[in-house]
C-alpha atoms as a PDB file:
ATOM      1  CA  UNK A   1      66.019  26.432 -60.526  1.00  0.00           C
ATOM      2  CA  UNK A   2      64.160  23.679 -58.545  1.00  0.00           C
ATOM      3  CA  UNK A   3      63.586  24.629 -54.960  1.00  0.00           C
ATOM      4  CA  UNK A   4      63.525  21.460 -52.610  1.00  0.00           C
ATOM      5  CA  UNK A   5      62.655  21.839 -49.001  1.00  0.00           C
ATOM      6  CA  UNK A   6      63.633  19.117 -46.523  1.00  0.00           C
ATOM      7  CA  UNK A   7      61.631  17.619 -43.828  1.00  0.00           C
ATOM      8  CA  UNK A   8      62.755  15.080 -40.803  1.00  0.00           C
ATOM      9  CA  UNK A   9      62.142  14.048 -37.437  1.00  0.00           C
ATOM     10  CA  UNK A  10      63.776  15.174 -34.605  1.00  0.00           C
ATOM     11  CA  UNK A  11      65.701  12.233 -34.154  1.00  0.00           C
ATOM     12  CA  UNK A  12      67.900  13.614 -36.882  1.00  0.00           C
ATOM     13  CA  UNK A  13      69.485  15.587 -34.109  1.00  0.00           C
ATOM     14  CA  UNK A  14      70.934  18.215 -36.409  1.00  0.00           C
ATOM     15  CA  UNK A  15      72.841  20.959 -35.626  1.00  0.00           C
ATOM     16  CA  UNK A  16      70.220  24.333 -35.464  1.00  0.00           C
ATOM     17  CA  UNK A  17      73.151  25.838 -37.368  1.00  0.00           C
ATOM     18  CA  UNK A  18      72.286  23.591 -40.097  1.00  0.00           C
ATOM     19  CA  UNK A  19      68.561  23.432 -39.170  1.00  0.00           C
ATOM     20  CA  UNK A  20      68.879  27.252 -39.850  1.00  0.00           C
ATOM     21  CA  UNK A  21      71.047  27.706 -42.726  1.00  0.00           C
ATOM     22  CA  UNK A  22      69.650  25.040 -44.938  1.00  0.00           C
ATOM     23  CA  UNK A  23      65.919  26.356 -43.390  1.00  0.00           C
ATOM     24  CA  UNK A  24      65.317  22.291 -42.667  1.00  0.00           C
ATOM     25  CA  UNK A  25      61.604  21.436 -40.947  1.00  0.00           C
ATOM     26  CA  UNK A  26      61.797  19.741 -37.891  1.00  0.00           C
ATOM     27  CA  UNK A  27      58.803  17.299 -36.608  1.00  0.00           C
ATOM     28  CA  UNK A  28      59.141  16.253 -33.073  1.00  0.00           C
ATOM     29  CA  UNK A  29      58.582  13.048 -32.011  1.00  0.00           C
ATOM     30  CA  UNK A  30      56.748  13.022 -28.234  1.00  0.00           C
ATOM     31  CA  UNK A  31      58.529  11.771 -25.450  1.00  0.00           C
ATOM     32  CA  UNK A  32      56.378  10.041 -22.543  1.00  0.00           C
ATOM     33  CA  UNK A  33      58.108   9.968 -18.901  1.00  0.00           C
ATOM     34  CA  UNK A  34      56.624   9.726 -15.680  1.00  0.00           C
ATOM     35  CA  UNK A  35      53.307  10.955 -16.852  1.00  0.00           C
ATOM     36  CA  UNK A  36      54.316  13.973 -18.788  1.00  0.00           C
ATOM     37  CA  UNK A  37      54.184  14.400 -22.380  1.00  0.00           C
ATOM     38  CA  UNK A  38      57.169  16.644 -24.162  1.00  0.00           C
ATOM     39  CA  UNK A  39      58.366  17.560 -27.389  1.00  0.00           C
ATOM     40  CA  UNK A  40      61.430  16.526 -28.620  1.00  0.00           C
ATOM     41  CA  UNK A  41      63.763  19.096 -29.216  1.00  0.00           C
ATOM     42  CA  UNK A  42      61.246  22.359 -28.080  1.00  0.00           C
ATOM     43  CA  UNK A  43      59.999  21.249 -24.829  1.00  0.00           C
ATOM     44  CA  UNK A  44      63.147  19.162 -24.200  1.00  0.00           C
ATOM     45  CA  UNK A  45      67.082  19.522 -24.992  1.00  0.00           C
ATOM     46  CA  UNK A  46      68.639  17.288 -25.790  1.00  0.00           C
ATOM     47  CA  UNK A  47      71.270  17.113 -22.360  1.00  0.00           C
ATOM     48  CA  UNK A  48      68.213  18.096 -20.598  1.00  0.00           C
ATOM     49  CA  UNK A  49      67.295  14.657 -21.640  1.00  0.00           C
ATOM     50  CA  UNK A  50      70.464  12.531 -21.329  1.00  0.00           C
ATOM     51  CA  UNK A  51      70.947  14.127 -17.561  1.00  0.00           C
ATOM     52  CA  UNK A  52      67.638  12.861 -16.714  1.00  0.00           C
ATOM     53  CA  UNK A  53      68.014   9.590 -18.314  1.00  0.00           C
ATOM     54  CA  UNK A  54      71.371   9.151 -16.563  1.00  0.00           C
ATOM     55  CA  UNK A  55      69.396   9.420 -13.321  1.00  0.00           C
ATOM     56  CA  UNK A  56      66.011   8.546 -13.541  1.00  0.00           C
ATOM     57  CA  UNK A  57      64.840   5.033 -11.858  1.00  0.00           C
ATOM     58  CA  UNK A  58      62.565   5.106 -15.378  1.00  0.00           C
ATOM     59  CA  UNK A  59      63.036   5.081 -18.375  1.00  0.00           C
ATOM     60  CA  UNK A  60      60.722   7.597 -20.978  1.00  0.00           C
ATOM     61  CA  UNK A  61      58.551   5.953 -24.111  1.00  0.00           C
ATOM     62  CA  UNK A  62      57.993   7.406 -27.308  1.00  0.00           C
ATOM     63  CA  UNK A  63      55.466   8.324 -30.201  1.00  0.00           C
ATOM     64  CA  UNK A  64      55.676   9.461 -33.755  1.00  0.00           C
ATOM     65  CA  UNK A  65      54.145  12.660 -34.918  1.00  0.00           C
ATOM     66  CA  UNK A  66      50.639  12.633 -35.956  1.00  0.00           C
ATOM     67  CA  UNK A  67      49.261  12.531 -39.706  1.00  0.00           C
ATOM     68  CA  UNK A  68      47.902  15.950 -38.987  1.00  0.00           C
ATOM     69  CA  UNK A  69      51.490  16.917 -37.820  1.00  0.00           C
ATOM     70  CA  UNK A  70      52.743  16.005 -41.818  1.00  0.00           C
ATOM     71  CA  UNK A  71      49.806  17.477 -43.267  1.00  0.00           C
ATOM     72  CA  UNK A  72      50.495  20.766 -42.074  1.00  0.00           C
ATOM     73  CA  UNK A  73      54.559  20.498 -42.372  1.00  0.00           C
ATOM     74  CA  UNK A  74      53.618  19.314 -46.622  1.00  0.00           C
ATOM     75  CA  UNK A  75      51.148  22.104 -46.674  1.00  0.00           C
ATOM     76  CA  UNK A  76      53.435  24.739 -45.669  1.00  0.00           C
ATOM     77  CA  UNK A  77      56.504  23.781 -47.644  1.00  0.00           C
ATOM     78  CA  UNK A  78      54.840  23.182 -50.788  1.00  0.00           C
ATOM     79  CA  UNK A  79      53.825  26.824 -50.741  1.00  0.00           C
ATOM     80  CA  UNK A  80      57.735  27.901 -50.256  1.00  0.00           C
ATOM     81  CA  UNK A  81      59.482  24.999 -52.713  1.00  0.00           C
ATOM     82  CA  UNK A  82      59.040  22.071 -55.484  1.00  0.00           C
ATOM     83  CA  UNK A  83      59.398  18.814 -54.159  1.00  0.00           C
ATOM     84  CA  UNK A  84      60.051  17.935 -50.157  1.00  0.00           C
ATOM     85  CA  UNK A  85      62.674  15.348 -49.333  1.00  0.00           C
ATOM     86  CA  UNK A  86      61.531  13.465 -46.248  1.00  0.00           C
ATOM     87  CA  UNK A  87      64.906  11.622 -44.462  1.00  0.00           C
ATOM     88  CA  UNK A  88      63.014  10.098 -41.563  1.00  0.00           C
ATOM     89  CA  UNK A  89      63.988   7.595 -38.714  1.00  0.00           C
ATOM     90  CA  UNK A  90      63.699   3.965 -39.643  1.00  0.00           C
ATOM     91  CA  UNK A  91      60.449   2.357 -40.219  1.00  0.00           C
ATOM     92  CA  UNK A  92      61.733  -0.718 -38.147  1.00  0.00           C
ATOM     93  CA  UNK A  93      62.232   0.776 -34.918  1.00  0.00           C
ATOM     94  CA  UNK A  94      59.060   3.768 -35.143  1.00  0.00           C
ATOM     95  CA  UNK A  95      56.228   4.762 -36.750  1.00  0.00           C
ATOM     96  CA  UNK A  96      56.976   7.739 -37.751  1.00  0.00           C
ATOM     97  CA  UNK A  97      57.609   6.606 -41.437  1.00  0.00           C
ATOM     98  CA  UNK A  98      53.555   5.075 -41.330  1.00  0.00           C
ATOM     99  CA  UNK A  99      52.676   8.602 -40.275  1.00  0.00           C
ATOM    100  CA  UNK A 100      54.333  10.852 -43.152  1.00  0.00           C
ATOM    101  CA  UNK A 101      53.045   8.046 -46.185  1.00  0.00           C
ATOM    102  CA  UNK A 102      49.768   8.596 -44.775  1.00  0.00           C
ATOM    103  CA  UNK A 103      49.697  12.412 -45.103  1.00  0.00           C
ATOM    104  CA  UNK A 104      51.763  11.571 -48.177  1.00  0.00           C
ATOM    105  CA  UNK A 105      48.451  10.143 -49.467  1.00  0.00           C
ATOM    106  CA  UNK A 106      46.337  12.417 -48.809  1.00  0.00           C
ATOM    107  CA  UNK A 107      47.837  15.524 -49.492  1.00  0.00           C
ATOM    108  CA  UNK A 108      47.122  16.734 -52.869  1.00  0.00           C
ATOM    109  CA  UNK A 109      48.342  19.981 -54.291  1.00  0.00           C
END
């Protein structure tokens, strides 16, 4: 049988239940507010992050994961399945998408 692993960004905002059970890689995208950098998702929760939205005077920026960050995610689950599905966040609003074809391309294996 075909093993596929599956691959997203962590504006997916899945459940860790299903994060867990379906063993679904996570990149996070970085969050940018008031000078200090997080992850989305590990250094942040997510209502950590609508509380402070609700009351901050600014509002936070983002930025998609790095090639590097895909290189290493491809790497690593094409040594546990088949083929990686990649549902990402849309390429019109981040460029997230720009980041995983790159790695796409230059990953070879």
């Amino acid at each position: 049988m075909t093993k596929i692993a599956i691959l997203t960004d962590s504006t997916a905002n899945l459940p860790v239940e299903w994060i867990e059970q379906y063993n679904i890689r996570v990149i996070p995208l970085k969050i940018h507010w008031l000078n200090v950098t997080t992850l989305d998702g590990v250094d942040i929760a997510p209502n950590e992050f609508y509380t402070r939205l609700a009351h901050s005077k600014s509002l936070p920026t983002t930025s998609q994961p790095s090639i590097q960050d895909f290189l290493q995610a491809f790497e690593s689950l094409a040594d546990q399945a088949d083929g990686i599905v990649v549902p990402l966040i849309s390429s019109g609003i981040s460029g997230t998408v720009a980041s995983a074809q790159a790695a796409a391309h230059q990953f070879s294996r």
